[in-house]
N, C-alpha and C. Protein backbone atom coordinates (compact mmCIF):
# COMPACT_ATOMS: atom_id res chain seq x y z
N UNK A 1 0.17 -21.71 -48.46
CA UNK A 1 1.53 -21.97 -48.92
C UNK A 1 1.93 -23.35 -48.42
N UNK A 2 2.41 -24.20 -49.08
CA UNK A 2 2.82 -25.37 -49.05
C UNK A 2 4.51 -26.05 -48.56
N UNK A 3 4.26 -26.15 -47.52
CA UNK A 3 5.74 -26.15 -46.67
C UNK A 3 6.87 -27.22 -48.18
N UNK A 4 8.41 -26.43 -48.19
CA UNK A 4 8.50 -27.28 -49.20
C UNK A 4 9.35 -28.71 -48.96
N UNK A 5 9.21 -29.44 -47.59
CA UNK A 5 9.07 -30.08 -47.26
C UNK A 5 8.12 -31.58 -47.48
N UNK A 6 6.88 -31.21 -47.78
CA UNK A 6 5.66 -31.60 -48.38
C UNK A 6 5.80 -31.77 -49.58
N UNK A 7 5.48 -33.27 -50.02
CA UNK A 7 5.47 -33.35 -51.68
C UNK A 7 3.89 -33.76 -51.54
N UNK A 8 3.32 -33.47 -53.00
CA UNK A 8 1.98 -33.22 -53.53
C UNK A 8 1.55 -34.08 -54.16
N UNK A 9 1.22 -34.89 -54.67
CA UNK A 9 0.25 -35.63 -55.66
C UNK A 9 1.46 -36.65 -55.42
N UNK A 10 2.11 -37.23 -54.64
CA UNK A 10 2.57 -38.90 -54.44
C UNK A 10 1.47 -39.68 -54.20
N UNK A 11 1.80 -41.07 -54.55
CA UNK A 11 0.74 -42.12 -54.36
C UNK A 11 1.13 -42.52 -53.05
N UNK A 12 -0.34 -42.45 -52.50
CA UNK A 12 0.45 -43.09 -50.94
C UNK A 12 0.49 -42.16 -49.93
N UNK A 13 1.13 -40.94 -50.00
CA UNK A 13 0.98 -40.04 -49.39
C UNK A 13 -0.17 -39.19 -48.55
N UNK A 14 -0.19 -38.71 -47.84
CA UNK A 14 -1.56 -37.65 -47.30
C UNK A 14 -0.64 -36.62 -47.02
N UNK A 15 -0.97 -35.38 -48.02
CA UNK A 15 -0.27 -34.38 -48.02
C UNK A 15 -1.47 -33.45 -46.66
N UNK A 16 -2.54 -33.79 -46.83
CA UNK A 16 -3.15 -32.81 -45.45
C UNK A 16 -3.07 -33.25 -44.34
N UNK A 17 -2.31 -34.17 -43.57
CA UNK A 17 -1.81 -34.78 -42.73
C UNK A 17 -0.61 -34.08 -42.64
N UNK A 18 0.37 -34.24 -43.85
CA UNK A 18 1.25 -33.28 -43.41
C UNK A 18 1.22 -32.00 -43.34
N UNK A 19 0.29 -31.13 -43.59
CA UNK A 19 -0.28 -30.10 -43.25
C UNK A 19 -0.91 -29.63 -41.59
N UNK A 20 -1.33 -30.43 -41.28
CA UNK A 20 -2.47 -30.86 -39.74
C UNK A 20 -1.69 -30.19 -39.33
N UNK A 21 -0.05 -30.62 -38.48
CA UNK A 21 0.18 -30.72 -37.43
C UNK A 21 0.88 -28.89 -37.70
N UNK A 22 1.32 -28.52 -38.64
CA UNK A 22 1.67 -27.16 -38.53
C UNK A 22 0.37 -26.54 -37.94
N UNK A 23 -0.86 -26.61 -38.80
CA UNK A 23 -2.07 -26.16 -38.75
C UNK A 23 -2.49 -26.04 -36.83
N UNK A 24 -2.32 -27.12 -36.80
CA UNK A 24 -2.79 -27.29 -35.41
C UNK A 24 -2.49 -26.48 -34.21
N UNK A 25 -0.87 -26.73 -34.57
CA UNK A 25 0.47 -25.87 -33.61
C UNK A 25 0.22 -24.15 -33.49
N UNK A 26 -0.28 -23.79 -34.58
CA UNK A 26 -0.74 -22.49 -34.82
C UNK A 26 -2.34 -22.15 -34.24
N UNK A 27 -3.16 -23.04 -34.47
CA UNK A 27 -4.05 -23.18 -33.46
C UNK A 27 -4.63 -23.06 -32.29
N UNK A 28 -3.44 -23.73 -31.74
CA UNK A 28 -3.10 -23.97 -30.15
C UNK A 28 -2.20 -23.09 -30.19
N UNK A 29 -1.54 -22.41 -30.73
CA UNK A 29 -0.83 -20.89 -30.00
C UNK A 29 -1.59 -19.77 -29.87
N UNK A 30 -2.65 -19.95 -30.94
CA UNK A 30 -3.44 -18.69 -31.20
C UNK A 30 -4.46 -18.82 -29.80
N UNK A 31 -4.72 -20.14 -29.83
CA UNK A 31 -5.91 -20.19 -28.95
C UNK A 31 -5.40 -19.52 -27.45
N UNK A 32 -4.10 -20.43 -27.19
CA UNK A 32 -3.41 -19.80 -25.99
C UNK A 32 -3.63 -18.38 -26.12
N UNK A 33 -3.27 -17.81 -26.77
CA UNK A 33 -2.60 -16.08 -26.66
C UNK A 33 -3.78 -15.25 -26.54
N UNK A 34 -5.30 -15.59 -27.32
CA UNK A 34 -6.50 -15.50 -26.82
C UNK A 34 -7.11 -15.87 -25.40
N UNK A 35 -7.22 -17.30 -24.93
CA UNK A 35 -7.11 -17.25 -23.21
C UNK A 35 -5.83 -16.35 -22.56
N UNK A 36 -5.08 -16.04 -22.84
CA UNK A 36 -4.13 -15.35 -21.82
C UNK A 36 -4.46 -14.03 -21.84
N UNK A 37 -5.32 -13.43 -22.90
CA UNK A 37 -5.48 -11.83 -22.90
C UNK A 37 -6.89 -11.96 -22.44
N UNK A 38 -7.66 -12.73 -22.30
CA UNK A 38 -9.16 -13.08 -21.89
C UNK A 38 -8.71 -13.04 -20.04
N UNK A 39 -7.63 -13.85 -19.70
CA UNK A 39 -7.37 -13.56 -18.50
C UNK A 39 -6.92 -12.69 -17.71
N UNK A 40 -5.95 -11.92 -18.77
CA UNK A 40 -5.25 -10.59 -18.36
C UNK A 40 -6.51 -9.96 -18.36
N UNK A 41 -7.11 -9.33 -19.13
CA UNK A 41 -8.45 -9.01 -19.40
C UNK A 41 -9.61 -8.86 -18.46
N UNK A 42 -9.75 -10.01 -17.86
CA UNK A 42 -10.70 -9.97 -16.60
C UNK A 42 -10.49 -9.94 -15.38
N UNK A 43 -9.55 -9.26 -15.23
CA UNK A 43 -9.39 -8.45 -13.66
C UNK A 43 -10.27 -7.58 -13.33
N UNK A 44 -9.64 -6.95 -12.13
CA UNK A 44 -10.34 -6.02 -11.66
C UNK A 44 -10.25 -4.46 -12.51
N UNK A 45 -11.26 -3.71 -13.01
CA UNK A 45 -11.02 -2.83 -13.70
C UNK A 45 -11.18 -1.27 -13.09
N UNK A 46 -11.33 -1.53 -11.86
CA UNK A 46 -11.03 -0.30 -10.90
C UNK A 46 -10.02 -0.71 -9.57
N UNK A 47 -9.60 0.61 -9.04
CA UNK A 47 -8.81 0.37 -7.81
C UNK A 47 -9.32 0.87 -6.53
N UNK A 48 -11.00 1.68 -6.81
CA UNK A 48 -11.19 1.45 -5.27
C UNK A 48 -10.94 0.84 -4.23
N UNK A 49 -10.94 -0.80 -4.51
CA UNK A 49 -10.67 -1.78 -3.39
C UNK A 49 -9.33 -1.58 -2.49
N UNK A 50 -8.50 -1.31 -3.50
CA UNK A 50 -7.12 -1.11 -3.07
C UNK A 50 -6.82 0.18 -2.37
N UNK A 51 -7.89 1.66 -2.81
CA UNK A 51 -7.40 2.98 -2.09
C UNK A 51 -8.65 2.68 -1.02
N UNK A 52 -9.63 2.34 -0.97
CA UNK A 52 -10.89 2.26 0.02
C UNK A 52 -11.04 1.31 1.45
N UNK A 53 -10.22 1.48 2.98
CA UNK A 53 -10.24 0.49 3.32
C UNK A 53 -11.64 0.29 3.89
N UNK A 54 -11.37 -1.21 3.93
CA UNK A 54 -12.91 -1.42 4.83
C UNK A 54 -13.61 -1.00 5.84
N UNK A 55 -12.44 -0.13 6.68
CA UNK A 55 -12.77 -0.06 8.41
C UNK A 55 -13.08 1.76 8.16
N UNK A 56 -14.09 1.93 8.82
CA UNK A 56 -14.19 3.67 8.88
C UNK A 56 -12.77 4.05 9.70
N UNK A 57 -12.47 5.39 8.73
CA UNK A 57 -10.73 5.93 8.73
C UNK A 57 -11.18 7.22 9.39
N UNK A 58 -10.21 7.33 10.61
CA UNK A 58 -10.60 8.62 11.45
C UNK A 58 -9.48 9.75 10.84
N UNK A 59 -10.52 10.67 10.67
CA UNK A 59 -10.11 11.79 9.91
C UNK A 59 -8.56 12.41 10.89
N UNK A 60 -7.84 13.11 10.01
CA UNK A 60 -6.06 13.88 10.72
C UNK A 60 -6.75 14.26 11.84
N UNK A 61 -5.36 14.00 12.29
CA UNK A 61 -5.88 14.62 14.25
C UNK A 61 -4.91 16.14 13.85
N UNK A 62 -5.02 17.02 14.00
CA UNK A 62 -4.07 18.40 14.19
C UNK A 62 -4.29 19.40 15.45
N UNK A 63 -3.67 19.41 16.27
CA UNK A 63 -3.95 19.71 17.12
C UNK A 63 -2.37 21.34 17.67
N UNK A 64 -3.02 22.39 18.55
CA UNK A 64 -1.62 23.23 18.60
C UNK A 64 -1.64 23.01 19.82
N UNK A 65 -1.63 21.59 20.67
CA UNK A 65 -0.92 21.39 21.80
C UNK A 65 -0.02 20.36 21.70
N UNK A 66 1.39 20.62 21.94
CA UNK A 66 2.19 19.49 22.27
C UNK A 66 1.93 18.05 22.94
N UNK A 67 2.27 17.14 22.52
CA UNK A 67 1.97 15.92 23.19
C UNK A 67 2.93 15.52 24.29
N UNK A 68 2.34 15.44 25.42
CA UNK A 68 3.45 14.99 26.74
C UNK A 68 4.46 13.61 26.44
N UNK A 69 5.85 13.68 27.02
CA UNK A 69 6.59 13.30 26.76
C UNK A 69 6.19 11.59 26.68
N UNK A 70 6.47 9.92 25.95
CA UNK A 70 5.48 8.95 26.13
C UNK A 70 6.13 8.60 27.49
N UNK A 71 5.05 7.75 28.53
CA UNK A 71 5.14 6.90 29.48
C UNK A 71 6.14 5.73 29.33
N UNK A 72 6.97 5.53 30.17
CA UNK A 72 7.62 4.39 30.27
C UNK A 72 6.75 2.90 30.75
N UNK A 73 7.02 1.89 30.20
CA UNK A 73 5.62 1.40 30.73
C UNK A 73 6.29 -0.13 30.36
N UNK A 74 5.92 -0.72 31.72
CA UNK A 74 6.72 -1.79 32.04
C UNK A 74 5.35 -3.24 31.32
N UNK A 75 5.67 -4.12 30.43
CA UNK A 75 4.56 -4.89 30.22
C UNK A 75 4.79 -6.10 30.59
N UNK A 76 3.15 -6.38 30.66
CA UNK A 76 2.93 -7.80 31.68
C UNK A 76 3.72 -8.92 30.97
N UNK A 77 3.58 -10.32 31.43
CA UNK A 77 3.78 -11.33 30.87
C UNK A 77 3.56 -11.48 29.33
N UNK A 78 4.13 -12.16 28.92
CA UNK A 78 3.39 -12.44 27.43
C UNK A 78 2.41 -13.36 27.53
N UNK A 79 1.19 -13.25 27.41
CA UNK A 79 0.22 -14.44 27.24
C UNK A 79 0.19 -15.21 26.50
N UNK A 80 0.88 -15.48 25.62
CA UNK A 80 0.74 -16.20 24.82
C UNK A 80 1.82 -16.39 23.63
N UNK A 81 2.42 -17.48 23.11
CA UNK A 81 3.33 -17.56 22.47
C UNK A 81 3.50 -16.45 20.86
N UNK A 82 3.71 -15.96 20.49
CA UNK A 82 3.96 -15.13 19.33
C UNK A 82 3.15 -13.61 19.60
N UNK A 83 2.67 -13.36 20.35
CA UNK A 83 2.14 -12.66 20.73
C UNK A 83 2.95 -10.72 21.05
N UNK A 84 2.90 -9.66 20.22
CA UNK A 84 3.46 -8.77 19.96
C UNK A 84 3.05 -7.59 21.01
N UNK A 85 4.00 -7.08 21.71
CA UNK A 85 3.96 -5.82 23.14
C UNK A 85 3.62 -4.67 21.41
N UNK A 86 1.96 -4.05 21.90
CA UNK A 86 2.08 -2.93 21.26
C UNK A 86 2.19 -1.45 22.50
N UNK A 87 2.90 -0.95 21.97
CA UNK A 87 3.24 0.11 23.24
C UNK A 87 2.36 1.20 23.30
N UNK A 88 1.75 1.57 24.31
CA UNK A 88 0.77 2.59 24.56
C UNK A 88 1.95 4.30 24.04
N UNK A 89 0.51 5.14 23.73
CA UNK A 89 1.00 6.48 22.93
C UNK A 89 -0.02 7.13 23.19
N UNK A 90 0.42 8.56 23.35
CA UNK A 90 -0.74 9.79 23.24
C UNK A 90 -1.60 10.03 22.40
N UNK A 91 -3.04 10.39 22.80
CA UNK A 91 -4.13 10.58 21.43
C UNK A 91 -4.50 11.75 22.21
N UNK A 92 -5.19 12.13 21.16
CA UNK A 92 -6.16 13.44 21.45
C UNK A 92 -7.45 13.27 21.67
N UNK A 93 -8.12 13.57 22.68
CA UNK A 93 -9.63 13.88 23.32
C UNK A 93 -9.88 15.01 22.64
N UNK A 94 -10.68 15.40 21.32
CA UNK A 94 -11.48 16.62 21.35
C UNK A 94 -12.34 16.67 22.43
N UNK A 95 -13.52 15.66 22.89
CA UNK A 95 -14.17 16.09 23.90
C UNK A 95 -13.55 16.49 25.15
N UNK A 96 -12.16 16.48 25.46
CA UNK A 96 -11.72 16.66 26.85
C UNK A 96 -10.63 18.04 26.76
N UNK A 97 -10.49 18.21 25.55
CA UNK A 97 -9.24 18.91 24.76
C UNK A 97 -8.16 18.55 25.38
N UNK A 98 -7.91 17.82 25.83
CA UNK A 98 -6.38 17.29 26.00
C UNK A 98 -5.99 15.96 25.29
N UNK A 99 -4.47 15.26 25.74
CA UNK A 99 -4.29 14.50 25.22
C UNK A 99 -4.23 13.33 26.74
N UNK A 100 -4.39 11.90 26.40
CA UNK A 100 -5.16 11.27 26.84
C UNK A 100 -3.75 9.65 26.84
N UNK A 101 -3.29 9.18 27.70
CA UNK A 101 -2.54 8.00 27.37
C UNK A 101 -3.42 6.92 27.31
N UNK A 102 -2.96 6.47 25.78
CA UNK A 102 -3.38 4.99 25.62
C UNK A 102 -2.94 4.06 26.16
N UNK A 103 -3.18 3.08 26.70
CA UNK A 103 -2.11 2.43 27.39
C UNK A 103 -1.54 1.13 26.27
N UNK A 104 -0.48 0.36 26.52
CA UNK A 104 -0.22 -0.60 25.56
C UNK A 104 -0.54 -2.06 26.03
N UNK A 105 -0.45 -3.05 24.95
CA UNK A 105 -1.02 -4.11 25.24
C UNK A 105 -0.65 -5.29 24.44
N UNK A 106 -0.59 -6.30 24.98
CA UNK A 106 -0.37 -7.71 23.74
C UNK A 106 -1.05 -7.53 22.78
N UNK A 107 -0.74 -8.11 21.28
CA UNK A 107 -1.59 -8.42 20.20
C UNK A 107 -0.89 -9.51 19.63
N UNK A 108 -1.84 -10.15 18.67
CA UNK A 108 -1.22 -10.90 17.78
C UNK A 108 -1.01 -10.18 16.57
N UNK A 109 0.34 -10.61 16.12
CA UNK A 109 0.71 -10.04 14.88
C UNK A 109 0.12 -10.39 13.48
N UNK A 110 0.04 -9.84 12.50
CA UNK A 110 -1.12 -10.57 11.05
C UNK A 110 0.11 -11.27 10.55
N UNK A 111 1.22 -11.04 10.62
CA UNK A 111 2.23 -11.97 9.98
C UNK A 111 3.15 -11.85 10.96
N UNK A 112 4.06 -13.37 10.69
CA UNK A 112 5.46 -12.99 11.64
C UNK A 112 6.61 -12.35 11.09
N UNK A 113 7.15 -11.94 11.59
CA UNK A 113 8.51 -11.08 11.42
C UNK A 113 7.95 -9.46 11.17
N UNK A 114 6.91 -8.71 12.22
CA UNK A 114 6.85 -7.47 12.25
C UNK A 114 6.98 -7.40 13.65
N UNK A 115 6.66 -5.88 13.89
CA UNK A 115 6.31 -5.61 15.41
C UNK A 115 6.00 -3.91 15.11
N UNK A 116 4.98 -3.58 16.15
CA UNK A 116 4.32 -2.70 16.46
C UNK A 116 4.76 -1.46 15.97
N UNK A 117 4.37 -0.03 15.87
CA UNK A 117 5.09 1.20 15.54
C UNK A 117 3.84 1.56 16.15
N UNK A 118 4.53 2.50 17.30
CA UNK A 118 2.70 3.33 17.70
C UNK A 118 2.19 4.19 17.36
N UNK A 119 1.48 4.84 17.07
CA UNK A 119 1.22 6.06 16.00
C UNK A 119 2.21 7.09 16.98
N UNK A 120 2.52 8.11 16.17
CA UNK A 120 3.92 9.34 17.18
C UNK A 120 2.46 10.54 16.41
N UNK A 121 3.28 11.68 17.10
CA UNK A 121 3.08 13.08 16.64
C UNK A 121 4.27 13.83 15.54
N UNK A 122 4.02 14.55 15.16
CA UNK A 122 5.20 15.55 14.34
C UNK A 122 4.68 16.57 13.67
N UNK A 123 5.41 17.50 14.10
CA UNK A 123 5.43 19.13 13.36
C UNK A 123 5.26 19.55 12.57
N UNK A 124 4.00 19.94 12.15
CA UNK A 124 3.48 20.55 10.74
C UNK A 124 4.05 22.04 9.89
N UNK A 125 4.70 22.47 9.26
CA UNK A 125 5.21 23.51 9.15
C UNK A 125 4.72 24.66 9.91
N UNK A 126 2.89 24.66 9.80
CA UNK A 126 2.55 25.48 10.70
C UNK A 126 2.60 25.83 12.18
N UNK A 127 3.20 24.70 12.52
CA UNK A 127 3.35 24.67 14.12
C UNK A 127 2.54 23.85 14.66
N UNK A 128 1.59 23.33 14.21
CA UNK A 128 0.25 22.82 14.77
C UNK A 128 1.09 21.07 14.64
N UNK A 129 0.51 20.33 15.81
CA UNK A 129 0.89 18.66 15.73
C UNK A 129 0.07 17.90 14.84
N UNK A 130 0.44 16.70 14.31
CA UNK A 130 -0.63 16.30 13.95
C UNK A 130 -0.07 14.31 14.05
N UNK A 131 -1.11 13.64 14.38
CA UNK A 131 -1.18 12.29 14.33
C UNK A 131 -0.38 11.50 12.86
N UNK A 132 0.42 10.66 13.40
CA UNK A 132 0.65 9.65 12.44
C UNK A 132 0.42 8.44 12.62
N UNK A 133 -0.65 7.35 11.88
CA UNK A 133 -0.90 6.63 12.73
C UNK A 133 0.03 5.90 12.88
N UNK A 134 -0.20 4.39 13.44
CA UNK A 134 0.69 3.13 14.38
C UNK A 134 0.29 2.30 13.04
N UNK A 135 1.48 1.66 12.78
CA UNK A 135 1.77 0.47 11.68
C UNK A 135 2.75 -0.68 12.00
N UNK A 136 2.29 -1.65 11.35
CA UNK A 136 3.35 -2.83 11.82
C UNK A 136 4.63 -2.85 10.70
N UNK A 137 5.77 -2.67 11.11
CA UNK A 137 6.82 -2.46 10.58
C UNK A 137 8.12 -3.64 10.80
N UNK A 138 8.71 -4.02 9.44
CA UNK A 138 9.74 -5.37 9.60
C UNK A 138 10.50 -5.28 11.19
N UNK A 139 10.35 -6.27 11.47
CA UNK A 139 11.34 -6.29 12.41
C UNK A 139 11.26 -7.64 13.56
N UNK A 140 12.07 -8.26 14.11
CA UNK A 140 11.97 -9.09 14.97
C UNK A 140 11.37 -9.29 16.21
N UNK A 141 10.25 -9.50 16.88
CA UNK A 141 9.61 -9.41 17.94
C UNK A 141 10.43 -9.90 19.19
N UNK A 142 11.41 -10.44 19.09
CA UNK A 142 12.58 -11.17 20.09
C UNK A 142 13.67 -11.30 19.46
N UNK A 143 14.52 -10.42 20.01
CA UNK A 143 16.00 -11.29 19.65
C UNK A 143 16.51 -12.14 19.95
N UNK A 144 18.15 -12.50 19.82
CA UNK A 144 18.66 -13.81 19.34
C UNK A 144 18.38 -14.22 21.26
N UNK A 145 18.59 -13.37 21.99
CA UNK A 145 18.93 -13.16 23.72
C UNK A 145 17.90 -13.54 24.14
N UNK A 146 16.64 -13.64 23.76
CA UNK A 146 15.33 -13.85 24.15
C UNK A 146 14.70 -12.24 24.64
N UNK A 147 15.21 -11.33 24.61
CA UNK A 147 14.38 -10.23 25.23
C UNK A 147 13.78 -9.94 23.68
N UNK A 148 12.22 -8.69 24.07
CA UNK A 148 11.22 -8.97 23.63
C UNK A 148 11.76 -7.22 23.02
N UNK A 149 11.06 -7.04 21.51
CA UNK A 149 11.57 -5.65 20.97
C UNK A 149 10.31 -4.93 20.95
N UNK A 150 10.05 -3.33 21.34
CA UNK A 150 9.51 -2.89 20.75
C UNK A 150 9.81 -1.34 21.11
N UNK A 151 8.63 -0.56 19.77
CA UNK A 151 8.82 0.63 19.93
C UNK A 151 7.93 1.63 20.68
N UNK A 152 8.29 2.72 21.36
CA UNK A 152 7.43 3.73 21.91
C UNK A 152 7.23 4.94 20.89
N UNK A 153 6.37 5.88 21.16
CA UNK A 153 5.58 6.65 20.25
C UNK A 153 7.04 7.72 19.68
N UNK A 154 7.78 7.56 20.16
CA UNK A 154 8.97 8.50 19.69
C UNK A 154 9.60 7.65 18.85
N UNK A 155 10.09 6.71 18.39
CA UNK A 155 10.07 5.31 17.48
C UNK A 155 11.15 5.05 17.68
N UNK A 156 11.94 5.45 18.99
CA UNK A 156 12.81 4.52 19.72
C UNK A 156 12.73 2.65 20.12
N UNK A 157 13.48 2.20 20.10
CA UNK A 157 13.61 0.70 20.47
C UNK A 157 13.63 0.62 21.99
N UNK A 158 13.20 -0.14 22.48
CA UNK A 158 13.67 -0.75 23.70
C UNK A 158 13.41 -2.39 23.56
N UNK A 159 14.13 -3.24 24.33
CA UNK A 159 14.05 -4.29 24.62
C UNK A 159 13.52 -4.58 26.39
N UNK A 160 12.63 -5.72 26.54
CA UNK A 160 12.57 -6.10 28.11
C UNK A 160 11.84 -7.31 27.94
């Protein structure tokens, strides 16, 4: 179809010239919209990566002994500038059948603006405890005062 814009058999004229540049424009959109579904396209086409982590995952802890109340636990210096108080929490010894204090310790954080959560316990309908683990959760590692934030296995705050 002949844009009616375009006149035809003038002397002088190049009517497929004035043709080209529509031609082209359509071209180069088509071509685009082909690379963009070629790109959408070649991702990843499973989500193992995303449900599978890398690190061997220790199976639920469930246990029908209560976990002792956590340790108050005064921490050292900071060694080092940015450096995050993760707070020691109760685990379970199958080999010992009891539960066992971890103690807590500096880390570096994978990004700034989190801080520590230590894994806690909580009540399964059945009565039986079971592990939740420790995650790094938003929050400020120091406030505006300079004291240092973090949480114990009951996911109370303290500052020191």
């Amino acid at each position: 179809m002949v844009p009616p814009n375009v006149t035809i058999g003038r002397t002088g004229s190049a009517p497929f010239l004035q043709l080209l540049a529509p031609m082209m424009r359509t071209l180069r959109t088509m071509g685009l919209m082909l690379f963009g579904a070629l790109v959408i396209g070649a991702g990843c086409y499973g989500y193992d990566y995303a449900v599978t982590p890398a690190y061997p995952v220790r199976p639920a802890v469930s246990v029908a002994v209560a976990p002792p109340p956590p340790i108050a636990e005064t921490p050292p210096r900071q060694p080092y500038p940015g450096a995050v108080w993760m707070a020691g929490y109760w685990d379970w010894r199958p080999d010992l059948g009891r539960h066992i204090w971890v103690a807590g310790h500096w880390s570096a954080a994978p990004r700034t603006g989190v801080v520590w959560m230590p894994p806690s316990w909580q009540v399964s309908p059945g009565g039986t405890y079971y592990r939740v683990p420790g995650r790094w959760v938003a929050g400020t590692p120091v406030d505006r005062y300079g004291r240092h934030l973090a949480y114990d296995s009951l996911g109370r705050p303290y500052y020191f």
